[in-house]
N, C-alpha and C. Protein backbone atom coordinates (compact mmCIF):
# COMPACT_ATOMS: atom_id res chain seq x y z
N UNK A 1 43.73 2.01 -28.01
CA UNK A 1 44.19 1.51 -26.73
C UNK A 1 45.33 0.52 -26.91
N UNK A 2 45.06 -0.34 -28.01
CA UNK A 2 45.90 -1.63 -28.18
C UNK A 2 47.38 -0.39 -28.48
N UNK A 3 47.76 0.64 -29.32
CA UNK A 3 48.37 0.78 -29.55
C UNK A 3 49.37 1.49 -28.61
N UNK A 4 48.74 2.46 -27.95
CA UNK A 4 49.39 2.71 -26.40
C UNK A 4 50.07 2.08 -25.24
N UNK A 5 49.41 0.91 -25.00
CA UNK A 5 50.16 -0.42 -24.59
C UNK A 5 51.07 -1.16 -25.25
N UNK A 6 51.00 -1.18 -26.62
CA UNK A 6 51.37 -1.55 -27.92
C UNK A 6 53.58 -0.79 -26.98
N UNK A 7 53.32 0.73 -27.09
CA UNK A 7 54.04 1.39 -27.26
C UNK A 7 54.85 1.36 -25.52
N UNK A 8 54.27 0.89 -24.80
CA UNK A 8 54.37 0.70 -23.23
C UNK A 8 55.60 -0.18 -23.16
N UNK A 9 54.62 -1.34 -23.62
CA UNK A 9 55.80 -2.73 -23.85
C UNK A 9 56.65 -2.30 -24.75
N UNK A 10 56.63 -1.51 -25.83
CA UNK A 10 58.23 -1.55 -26.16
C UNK A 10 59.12 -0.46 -25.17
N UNK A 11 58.37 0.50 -25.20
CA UNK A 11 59.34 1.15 -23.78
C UNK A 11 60.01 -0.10 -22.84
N UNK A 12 59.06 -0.69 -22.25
CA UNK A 12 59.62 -1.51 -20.96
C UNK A 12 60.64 -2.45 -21.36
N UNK A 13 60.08 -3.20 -22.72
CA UNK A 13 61.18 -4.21 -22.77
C UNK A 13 62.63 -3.26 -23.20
N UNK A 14 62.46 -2.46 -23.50
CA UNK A 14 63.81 -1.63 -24.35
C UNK A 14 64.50 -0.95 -22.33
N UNK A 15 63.85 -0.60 -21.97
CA UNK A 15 64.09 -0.26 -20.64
C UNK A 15 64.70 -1.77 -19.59
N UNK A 16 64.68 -2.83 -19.90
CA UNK A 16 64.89 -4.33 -19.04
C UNK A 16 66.39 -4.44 -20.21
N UNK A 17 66.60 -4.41 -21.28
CA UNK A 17 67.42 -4.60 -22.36
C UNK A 17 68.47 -3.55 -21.47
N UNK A 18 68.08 -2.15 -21.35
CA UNK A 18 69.31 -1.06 -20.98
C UNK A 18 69.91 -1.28 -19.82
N UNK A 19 68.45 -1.99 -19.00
CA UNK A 19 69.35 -2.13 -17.39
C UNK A 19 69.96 -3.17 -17.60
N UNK A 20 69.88 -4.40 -18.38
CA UNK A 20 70.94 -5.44 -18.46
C UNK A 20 72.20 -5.14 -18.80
N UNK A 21 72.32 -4.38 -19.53
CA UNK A 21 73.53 -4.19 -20.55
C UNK A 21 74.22 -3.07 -19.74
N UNK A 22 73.57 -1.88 -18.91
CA UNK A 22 74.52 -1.59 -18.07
C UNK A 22 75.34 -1.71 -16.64
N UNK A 23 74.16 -3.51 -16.85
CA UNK A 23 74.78 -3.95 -15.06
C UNK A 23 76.00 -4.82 -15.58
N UNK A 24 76.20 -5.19 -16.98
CA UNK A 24 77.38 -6.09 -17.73
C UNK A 24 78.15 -5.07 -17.90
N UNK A 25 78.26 -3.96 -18.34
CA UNK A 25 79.24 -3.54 -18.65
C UNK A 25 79.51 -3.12 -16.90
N UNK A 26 79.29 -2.44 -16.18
CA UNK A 26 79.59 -1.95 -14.79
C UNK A 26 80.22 -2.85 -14.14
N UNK A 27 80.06 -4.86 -14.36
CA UNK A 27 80.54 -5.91 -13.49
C UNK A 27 81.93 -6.42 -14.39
N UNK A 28 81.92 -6.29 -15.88
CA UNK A 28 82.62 -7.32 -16.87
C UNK A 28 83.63 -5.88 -17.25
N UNK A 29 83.20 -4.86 -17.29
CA UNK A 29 84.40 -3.42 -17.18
C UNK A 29 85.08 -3.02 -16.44
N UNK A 30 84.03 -2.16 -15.83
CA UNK A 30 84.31 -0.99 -14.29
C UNK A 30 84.89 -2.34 -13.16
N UNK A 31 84.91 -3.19 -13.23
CA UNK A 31 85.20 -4.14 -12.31
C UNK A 31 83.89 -4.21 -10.89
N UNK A 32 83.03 -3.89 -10.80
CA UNK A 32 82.26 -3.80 -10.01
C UNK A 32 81.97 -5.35 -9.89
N UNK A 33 81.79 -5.62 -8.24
CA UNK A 33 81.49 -6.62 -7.83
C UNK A 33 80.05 -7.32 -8.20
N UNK A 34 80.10 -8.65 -8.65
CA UNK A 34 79.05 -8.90 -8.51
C UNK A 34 78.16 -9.81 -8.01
N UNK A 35 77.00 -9.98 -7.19
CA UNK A 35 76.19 -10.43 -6.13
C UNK A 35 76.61 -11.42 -5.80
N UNK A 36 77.44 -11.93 -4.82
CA UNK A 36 77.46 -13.32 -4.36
C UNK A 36 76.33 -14.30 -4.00
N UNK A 37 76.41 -15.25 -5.28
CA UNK A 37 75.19 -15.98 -4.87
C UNK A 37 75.89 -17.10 -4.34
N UNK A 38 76.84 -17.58 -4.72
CA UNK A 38 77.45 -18.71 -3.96
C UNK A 38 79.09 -18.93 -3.77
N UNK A 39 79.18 -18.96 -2.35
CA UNK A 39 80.33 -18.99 -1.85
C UNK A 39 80.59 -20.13 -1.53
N UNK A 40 82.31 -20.85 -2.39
CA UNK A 40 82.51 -22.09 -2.14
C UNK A 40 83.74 -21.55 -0.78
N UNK A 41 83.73 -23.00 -0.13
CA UNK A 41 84.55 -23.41 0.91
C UNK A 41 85.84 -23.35 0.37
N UNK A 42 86.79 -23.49 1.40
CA UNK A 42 88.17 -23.78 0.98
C UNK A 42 87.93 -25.25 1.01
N UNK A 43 88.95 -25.80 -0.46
CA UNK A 43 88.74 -27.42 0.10
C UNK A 43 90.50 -28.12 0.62
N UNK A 44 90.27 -28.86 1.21
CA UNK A 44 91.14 -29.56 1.91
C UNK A 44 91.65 -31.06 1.44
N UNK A 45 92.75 -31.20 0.80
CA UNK A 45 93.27 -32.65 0.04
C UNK A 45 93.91 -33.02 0.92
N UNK A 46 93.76 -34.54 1.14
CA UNK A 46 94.87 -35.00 1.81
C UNK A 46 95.65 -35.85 1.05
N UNK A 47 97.20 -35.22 1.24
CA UNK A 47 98.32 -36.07 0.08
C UNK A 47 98.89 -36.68 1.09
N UNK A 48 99.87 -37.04 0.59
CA UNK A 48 101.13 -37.87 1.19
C UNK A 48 101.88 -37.23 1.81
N UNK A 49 102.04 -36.18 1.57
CA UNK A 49 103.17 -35.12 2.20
C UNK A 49 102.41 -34.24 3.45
N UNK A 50 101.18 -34.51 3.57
CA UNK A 50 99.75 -33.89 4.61
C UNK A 50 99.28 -33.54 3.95
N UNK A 51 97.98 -32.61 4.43
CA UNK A 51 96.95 -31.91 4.19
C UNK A 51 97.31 -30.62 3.46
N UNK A 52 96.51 -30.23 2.51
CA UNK A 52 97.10 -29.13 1.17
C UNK A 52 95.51 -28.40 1.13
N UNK A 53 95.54 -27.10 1.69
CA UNK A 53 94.30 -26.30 0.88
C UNK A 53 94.28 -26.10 -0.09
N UNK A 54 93.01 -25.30 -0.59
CA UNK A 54 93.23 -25.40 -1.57
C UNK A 54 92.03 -23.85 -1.42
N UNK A 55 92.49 -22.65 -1.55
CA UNK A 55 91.68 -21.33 -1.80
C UNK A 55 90.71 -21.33 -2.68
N UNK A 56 89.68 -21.54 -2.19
CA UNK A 56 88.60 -21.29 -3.04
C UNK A 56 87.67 -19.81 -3.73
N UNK A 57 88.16 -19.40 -3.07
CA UNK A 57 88.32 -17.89 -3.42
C UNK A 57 87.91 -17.51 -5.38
N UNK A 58 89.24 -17.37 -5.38
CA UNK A 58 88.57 -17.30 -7.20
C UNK A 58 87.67 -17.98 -8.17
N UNK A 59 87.38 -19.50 -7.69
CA UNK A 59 86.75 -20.29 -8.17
C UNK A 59 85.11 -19.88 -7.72
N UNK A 60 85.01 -18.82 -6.74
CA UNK A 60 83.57 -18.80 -6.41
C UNK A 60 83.34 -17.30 -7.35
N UNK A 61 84.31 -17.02 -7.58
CA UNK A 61 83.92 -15.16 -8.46
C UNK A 61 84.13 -15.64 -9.78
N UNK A 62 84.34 -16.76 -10.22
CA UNK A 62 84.24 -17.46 -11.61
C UNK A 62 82.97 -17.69 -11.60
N UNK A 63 82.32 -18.65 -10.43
CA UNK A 63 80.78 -19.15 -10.76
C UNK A 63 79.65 -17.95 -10.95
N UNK A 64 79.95 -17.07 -9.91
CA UNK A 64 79.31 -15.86 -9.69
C UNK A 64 79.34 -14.97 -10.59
N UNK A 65 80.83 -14.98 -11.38
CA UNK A 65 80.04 -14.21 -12.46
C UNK A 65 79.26 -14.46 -13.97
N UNK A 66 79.30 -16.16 -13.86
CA UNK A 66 79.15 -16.78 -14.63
C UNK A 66 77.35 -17.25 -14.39
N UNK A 67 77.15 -17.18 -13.24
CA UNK A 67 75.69 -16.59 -12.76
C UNK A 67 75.20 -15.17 -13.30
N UNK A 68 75.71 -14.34 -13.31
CA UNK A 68 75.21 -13.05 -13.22
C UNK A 68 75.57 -13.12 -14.82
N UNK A 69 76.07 -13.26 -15.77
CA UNK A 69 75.98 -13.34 -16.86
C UNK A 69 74.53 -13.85 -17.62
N UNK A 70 74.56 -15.05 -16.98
CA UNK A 70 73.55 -16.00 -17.22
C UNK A 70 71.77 -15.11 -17.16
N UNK A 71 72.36 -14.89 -15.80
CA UNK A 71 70.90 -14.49 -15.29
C UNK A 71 71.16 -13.08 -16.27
N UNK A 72 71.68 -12.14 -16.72
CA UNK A 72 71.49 -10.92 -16.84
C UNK A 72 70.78 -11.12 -19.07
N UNK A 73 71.75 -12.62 -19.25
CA UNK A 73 71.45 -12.82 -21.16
C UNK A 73 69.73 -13.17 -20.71
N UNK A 74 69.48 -14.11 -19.46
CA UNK A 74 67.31 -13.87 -19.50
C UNK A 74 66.92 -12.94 -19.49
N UNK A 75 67.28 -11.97 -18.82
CA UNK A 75 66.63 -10.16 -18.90
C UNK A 75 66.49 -9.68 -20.13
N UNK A 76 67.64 -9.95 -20.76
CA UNK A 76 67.65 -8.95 -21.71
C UNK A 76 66.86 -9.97 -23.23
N UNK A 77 66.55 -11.23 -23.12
CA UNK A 77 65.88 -12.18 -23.73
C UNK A 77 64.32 -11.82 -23.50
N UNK A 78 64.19 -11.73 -22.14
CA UNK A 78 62.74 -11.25 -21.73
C UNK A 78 62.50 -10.23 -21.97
N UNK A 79 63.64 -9.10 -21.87
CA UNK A 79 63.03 -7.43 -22.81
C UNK A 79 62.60 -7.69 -24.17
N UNK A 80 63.30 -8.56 -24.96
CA UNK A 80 63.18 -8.61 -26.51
C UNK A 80 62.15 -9.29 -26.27
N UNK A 81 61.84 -10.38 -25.64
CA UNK A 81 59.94 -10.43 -25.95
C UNK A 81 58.80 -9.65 -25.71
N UNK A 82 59.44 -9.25 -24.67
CA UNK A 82 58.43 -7.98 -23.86
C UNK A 82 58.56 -6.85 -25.32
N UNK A 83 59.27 -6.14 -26.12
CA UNK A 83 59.27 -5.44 -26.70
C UNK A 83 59.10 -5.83 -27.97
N UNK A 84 58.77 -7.55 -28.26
CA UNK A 84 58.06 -8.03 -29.46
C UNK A 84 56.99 -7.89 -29.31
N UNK A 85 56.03 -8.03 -28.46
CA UNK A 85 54.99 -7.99 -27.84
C UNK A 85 54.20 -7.09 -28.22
N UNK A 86 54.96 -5.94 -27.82
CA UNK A 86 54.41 -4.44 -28.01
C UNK A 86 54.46 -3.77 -29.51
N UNK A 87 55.78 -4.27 -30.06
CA UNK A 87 55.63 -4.30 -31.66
C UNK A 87 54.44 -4.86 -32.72
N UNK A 88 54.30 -6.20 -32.35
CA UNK A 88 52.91 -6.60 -32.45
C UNK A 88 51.73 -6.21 -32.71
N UNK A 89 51.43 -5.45 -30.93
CA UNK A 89 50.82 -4.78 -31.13
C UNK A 89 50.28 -3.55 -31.76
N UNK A 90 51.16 -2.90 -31.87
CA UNK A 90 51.33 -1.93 -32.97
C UNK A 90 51.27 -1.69 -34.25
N UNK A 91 51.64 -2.79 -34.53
CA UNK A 91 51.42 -3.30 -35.97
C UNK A 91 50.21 -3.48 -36.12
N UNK A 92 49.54 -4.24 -35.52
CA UNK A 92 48.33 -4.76 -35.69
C UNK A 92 47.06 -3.47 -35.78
N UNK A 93 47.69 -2.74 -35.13
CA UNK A 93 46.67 -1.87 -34.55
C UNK A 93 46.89 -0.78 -36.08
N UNK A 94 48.04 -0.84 -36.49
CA UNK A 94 48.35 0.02 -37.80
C UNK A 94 47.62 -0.74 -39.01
N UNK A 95 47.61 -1.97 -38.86
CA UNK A 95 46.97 -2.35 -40.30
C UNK A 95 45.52 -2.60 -39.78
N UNK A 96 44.67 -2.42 -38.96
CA UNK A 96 43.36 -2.29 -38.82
C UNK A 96 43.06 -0.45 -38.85
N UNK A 97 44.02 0.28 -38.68
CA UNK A 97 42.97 1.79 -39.03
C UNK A 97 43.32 1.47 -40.47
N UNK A 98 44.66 0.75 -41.13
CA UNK A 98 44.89 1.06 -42.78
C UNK A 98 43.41 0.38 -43.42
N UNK A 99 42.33 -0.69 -43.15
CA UNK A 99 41.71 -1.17 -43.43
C UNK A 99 40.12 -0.34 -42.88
N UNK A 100 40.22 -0.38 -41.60
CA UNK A 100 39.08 0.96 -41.73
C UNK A 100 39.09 1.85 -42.65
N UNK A 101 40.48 2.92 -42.92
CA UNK A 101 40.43 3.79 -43.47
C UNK A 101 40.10 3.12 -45.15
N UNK A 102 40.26 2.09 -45.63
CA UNK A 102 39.97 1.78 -47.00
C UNK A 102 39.33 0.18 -47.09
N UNK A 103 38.30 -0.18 -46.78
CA UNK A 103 37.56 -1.12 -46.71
C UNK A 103 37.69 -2.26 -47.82
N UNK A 104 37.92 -1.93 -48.95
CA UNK A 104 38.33 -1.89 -50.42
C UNK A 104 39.50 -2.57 -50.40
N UNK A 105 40.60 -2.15 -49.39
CA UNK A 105 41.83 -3.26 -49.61
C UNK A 105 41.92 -4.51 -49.41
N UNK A 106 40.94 -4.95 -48.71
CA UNK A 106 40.77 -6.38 -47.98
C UNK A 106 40.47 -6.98 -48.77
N UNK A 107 39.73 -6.80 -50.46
CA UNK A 107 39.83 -7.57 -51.26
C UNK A 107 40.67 -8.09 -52.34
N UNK A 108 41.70 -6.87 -52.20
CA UNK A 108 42.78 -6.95 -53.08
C UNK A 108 43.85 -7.30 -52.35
N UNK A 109 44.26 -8.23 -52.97
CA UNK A 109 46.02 -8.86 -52.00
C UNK A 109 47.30 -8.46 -52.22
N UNK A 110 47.11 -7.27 -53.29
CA UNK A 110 47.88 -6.77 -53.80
C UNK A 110 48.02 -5.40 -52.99
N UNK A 111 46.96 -4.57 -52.26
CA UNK A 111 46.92 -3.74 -51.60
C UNK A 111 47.32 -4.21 -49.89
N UNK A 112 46.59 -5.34 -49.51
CA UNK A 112 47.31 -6.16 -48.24
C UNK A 112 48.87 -6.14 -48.47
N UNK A 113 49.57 -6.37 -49.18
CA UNK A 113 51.20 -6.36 -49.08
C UNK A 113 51.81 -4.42 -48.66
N UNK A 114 51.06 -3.70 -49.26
CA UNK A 114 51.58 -2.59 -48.78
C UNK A 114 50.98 -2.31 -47.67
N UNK A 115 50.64 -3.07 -46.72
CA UNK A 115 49.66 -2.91 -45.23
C UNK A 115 51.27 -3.02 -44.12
């Protein structure tokens, strides 16, 4: 059982890893837009000569994508645990049939290293 789940989680985390990496390349390539989480104002200086905008425009698709970067390196941080997880498990589950199957190795530490 452990090892089936074992094999789940690495699917999933390897599956959270692919969708990260192809929502970066689709936003940081293909140019595809990405999610506005925050839209700055235009800001307004007042000089000497009057009032000077100032387009805020690019400065909010700098933060935004500097968000979506951010947020997309945790996904793909959380796949690699999610798919340590499942490695783990697997492992584990491989060196308990290697020890069922030979009862005998558990006393030798020399046979534990090839486990």
């Amino acid at each position: 059982m452990n090892k089936i789940f074992g094999y789940v989680l690495i699917c999933a985390g390897l599956m959270l890893i692919l969708f990260a990496l192809t929502g970066m390349y689709k936003v940081f390539v293909n140019g595809a837009a990405a999610a506005p989480i925050i839209q700055l104002a235009d800001l307004q200086l007042n000089t000497a000569y009057g009032p000077v905008i100032v387009p805020m425009k690019s400065a909010s698709q700098v933060v935004n994508l500097g968000l979506f970067a951010i947020f997309m390196v945790f996904v793909v941080s959380a796949g690699g645990k999610i798919a340590g997880i499942g490695n783990g498990l697997v492992k584990n589950e491989r060196i308990y049939e290697a020890l069922l199957a030979n009862p005998s190795a558990a006393k030798d530490p020399d046979s534990l290293k090839n486990l």
